[in-house]
PDB file of N, CA and C in Angstrom:
ATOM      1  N   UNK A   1     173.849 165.680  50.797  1.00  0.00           N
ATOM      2  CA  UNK A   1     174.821 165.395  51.837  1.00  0.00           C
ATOM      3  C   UNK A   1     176.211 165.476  51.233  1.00  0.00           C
ATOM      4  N   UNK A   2     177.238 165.874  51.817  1.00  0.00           N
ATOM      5  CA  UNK A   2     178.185 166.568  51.602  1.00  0.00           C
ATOM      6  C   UNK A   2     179.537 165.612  52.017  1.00  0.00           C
ATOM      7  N   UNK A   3     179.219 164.536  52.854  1.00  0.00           N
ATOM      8  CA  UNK A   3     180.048 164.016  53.363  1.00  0.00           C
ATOM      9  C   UNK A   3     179.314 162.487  53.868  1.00  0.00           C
ATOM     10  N   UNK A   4     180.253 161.450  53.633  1.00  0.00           N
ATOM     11  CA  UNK A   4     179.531 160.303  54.314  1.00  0.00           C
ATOM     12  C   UNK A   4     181.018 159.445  55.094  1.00  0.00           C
ATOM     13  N   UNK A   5     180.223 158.853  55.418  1.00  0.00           N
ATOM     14  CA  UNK A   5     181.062 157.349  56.577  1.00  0.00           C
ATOM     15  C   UNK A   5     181.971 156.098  55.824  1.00  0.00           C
ATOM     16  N   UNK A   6     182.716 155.881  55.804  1.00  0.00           N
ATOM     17  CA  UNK A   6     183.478 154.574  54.766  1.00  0.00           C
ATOM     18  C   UNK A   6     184.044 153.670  56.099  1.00  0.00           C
ATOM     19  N   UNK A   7     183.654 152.581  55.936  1.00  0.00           N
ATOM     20  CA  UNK A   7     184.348 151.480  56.588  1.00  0.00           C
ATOM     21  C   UNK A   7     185.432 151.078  56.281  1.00  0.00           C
ATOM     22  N   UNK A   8     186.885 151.475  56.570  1.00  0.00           N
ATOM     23  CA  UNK A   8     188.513 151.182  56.366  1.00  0.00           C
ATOM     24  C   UNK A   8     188.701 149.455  56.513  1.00  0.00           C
ATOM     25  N   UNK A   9     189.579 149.211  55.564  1.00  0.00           N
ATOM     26  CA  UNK A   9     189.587 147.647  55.786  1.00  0.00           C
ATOM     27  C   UNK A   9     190.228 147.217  57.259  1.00  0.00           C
ATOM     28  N   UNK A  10     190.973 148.019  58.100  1.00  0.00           N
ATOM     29  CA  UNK A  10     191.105 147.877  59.267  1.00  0.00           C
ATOM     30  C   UNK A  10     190.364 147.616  60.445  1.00  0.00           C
ATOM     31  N   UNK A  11     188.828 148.154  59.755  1.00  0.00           N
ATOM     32  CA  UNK A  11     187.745 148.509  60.529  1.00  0.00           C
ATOM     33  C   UNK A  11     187.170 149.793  61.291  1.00  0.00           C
ATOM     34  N   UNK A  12     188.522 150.310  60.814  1.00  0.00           N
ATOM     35  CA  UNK A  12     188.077 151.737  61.461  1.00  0.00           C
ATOM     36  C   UNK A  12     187.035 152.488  60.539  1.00  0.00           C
ATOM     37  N   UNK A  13     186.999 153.933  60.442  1.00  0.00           N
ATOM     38  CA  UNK A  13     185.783 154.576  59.942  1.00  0.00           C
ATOM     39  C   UNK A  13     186.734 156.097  59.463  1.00  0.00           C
ATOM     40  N   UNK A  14     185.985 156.486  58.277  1.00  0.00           N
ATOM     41  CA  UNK A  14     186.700 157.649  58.243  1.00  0.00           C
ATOM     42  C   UNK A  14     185.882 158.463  57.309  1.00  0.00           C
ATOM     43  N   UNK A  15     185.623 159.780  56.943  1.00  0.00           N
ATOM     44  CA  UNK A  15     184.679 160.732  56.982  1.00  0.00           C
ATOM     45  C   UNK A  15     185.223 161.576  55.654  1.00  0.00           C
ATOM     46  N   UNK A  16     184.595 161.212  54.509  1.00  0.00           N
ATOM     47  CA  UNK A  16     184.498 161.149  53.052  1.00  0.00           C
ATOM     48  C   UNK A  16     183.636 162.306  52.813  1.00  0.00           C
ATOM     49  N   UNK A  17     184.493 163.568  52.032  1.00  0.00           N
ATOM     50  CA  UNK A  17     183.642 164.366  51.306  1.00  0.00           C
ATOM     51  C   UNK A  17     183.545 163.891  49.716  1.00  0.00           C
ATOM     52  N   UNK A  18     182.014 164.082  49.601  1.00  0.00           N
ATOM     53  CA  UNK A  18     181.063 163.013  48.336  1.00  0.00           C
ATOM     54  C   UNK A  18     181.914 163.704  46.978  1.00  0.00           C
ATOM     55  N   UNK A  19     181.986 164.835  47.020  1.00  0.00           N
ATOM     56  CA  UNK A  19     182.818 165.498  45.993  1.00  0.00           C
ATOM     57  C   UNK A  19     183.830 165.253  45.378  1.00  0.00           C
ATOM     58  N   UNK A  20     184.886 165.026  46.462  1.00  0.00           N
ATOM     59  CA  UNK A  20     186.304 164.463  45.829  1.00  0.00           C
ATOM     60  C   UNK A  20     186.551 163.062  46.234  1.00  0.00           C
ATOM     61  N   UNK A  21     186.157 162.342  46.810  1.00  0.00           N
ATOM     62  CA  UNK A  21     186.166 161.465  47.559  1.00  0.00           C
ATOM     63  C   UNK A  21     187.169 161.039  48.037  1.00  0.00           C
ATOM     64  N   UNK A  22     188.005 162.354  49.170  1.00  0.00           N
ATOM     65  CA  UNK A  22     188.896 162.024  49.676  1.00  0.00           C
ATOM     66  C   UNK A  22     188.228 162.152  51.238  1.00  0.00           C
ATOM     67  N   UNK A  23     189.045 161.489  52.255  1.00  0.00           N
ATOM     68  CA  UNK A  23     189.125 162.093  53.613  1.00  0.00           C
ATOM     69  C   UNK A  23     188.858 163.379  53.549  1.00  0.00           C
ATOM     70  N   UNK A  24     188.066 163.652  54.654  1.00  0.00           N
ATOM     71  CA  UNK A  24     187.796 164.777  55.168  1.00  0.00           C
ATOM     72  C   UNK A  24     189.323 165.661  56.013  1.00  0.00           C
ATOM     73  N   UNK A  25     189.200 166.651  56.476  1.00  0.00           N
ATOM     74  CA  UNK A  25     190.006 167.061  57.233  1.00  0.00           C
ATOM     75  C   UNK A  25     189.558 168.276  57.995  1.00  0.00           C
ATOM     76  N   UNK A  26     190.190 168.579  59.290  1.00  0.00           N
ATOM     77  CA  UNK A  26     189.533 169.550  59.363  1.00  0.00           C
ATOM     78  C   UNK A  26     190.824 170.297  60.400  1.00  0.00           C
ATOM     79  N   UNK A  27     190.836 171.514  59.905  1.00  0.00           N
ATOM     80  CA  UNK A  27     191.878 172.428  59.947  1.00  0.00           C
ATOM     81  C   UNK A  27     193.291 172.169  59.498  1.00  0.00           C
ATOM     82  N   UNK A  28     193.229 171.647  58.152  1.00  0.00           N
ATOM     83  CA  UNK A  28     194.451 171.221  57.517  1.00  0.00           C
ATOM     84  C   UNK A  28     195.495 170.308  58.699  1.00  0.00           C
ATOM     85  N   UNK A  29     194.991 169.719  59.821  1.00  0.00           N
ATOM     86  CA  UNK A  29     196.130 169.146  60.227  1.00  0.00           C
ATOM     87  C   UNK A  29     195.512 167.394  60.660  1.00  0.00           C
ATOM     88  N   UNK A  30     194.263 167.224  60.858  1.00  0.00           N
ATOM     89  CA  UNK A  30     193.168 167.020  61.877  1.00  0.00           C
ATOM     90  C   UNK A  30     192.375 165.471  60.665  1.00  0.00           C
ATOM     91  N   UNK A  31     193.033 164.503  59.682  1.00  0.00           N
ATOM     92  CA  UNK A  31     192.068 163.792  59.014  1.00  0.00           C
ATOM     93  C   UNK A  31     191.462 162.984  59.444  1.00  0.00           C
ATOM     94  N   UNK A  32     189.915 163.212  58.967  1.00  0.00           N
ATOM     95  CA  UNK A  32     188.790 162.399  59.933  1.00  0.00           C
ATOM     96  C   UNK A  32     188.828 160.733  59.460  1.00  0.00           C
ATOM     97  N   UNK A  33     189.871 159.644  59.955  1.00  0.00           N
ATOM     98  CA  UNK A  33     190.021 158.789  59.852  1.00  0.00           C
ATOM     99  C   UNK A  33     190.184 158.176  60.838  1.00  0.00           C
ATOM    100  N   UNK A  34     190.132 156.770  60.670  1.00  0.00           N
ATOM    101  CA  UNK A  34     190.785 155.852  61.727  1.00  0.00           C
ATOM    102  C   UNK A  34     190.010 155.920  63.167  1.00  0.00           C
ATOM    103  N   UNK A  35     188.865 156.242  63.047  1.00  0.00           N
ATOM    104  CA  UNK A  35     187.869 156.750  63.950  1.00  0.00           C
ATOM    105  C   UNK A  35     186.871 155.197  64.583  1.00  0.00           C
ATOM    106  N   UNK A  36     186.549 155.471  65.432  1.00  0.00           N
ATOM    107  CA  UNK A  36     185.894 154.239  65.760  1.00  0.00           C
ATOM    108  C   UNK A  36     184.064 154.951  65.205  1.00  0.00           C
ATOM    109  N   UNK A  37     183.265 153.421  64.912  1.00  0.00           N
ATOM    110  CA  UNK A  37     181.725 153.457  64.429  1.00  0.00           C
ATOM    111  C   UNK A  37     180.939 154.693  65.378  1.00  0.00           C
ATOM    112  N   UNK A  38     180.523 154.748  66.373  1.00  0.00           N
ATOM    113  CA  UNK A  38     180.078 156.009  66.995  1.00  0.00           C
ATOM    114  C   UNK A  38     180.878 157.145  66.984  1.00  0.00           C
ATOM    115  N   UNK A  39     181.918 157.481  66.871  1.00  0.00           N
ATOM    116  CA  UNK A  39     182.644 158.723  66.024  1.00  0.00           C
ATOM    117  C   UNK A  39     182.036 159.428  65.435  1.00  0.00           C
ATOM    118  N   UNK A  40     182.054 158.077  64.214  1.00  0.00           N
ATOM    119  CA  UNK A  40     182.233 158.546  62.933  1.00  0.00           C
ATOM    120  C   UNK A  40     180.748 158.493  62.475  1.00  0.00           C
ATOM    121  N   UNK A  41     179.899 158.390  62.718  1.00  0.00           N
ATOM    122  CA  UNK A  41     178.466 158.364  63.070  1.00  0.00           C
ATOM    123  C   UNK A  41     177.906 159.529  63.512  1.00  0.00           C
ATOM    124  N   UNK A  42     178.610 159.875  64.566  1.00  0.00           N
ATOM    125  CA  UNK A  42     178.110 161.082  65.698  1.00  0.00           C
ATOM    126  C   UNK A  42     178.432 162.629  64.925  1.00  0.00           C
ATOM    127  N   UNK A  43     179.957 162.323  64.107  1.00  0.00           N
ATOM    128  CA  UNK A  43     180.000 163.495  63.221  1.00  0.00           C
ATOM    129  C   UNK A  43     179.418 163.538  61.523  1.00  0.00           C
ATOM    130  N   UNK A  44     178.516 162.327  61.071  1.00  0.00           N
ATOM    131  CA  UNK A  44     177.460 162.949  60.265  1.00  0.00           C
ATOM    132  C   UNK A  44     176.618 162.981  60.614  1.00  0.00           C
ATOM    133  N   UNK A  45     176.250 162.935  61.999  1.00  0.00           N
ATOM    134  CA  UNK A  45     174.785 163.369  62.757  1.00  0.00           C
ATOM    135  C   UNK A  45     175.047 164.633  62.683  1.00  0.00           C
ATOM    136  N   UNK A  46     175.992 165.351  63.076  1.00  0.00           N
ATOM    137  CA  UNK A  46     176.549 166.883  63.249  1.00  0.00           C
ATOM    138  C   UNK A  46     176.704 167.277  62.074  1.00  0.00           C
ATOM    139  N   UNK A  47     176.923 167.167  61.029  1.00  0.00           N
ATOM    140  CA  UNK A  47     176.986 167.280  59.701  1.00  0.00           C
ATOM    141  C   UNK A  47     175.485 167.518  58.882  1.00  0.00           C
ATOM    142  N   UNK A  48     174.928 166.638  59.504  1.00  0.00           N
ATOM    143  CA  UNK A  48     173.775 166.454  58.667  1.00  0.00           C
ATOM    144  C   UNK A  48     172.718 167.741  59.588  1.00  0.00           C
ATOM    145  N   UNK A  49     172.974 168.180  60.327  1.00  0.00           N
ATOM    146  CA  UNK A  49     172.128 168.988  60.703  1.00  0.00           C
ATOM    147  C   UNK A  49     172.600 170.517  60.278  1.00  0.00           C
ATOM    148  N   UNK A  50     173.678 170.614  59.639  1.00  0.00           N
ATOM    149  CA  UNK A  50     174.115 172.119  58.830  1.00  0.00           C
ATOM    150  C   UNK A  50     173.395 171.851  57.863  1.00  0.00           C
ATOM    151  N   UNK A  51     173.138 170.487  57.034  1.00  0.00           N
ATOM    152  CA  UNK A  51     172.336 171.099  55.659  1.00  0.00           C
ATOM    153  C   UNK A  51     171.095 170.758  55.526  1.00  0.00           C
ATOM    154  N   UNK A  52     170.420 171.252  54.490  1.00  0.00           N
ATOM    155  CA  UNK A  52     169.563 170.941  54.377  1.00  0.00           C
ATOM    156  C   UNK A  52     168.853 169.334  54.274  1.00  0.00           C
ATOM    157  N   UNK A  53     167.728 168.915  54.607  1.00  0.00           N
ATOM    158  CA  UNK A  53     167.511 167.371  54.124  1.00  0.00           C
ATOM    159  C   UNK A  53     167.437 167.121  53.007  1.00  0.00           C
ATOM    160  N   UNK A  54     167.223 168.034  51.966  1.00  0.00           N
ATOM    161  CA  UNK A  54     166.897 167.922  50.240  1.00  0.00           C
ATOM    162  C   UNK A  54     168.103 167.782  49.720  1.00  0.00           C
ATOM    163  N   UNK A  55     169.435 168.123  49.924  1.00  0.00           N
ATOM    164  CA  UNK A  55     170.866 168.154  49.665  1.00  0.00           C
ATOM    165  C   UNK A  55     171.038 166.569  49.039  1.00  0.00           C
ATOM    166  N   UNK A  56     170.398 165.514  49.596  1.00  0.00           N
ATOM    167  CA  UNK A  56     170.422 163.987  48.767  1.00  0.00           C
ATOM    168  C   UNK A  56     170.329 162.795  49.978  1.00  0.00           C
ATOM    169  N   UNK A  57     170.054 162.062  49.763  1.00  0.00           N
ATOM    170  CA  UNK A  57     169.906 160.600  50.541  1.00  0.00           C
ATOM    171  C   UNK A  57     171.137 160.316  51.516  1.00  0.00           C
ATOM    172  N   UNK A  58     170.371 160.128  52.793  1.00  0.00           N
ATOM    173  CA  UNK A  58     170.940 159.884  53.772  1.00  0.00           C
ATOM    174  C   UNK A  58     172.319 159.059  53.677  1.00  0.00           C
ATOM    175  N   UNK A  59     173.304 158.754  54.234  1.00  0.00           N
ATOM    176  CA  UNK A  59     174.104 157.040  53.996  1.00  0.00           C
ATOM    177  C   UNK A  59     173.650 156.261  55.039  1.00  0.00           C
ATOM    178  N   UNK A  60     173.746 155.227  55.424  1.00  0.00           N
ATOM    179  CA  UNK A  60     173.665 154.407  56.192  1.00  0.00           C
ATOM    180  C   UNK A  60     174.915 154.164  57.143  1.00  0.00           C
ATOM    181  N   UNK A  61     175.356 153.340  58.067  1.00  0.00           N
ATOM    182  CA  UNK A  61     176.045 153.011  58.686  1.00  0.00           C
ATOM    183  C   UNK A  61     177.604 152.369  57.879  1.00  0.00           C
ATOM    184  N   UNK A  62     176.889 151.403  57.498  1.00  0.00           N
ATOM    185  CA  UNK A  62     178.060 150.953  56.259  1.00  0.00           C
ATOM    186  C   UNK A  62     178.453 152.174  55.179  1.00  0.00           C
ATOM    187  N   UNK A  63     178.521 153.134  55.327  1.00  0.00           N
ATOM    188  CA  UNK A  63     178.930 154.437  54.285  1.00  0.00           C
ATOM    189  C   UNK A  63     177.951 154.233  52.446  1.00  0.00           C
ATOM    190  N   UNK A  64     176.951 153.263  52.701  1.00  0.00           N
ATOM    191  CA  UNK A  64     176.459 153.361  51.312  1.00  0.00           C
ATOM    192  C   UNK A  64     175.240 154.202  51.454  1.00  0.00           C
ATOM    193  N   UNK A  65     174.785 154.698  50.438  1.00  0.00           N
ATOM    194  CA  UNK A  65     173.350 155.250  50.432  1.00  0.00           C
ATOM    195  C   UNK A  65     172.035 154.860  50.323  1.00  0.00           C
ATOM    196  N   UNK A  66     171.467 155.711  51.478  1.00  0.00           N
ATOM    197  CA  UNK A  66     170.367 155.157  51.439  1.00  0.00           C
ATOM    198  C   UNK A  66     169.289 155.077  50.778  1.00  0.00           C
TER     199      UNK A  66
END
């Protein structure tokens, strides 16, 4: 998995590539932050279905692994 979920101390949610572990972004203008829990949920459901399941352990809700 390529990307997971982080809980912001605000409470919001924001969408972590595992690599650099920065925010995600998407089309250089667009960072996947500040998102509410079904968001940010709904786009590593969408995520997780581009890769493969062998790619590594799911995260959980709280952004840790499962």
């Amino acid at each position: 998995m390529k990307y997971y979920a982080k809980r912001d101390g605000d409470g919001s949610w924001s969408i972590v590539y595992t690599q650099t572990r920065k925010v995600a972004v998407i089309a250089e203008t667009l960072p996947l932050r500040h998102l509410d829990e079904a968001s940010a949920m709904e786009i590593i459901d969408a995520l997780r279905g581009r890769h493969s399941a062998s790619e590594g352990p799911a995260t959980s809700a709280d952004g840790t692994m499962a």
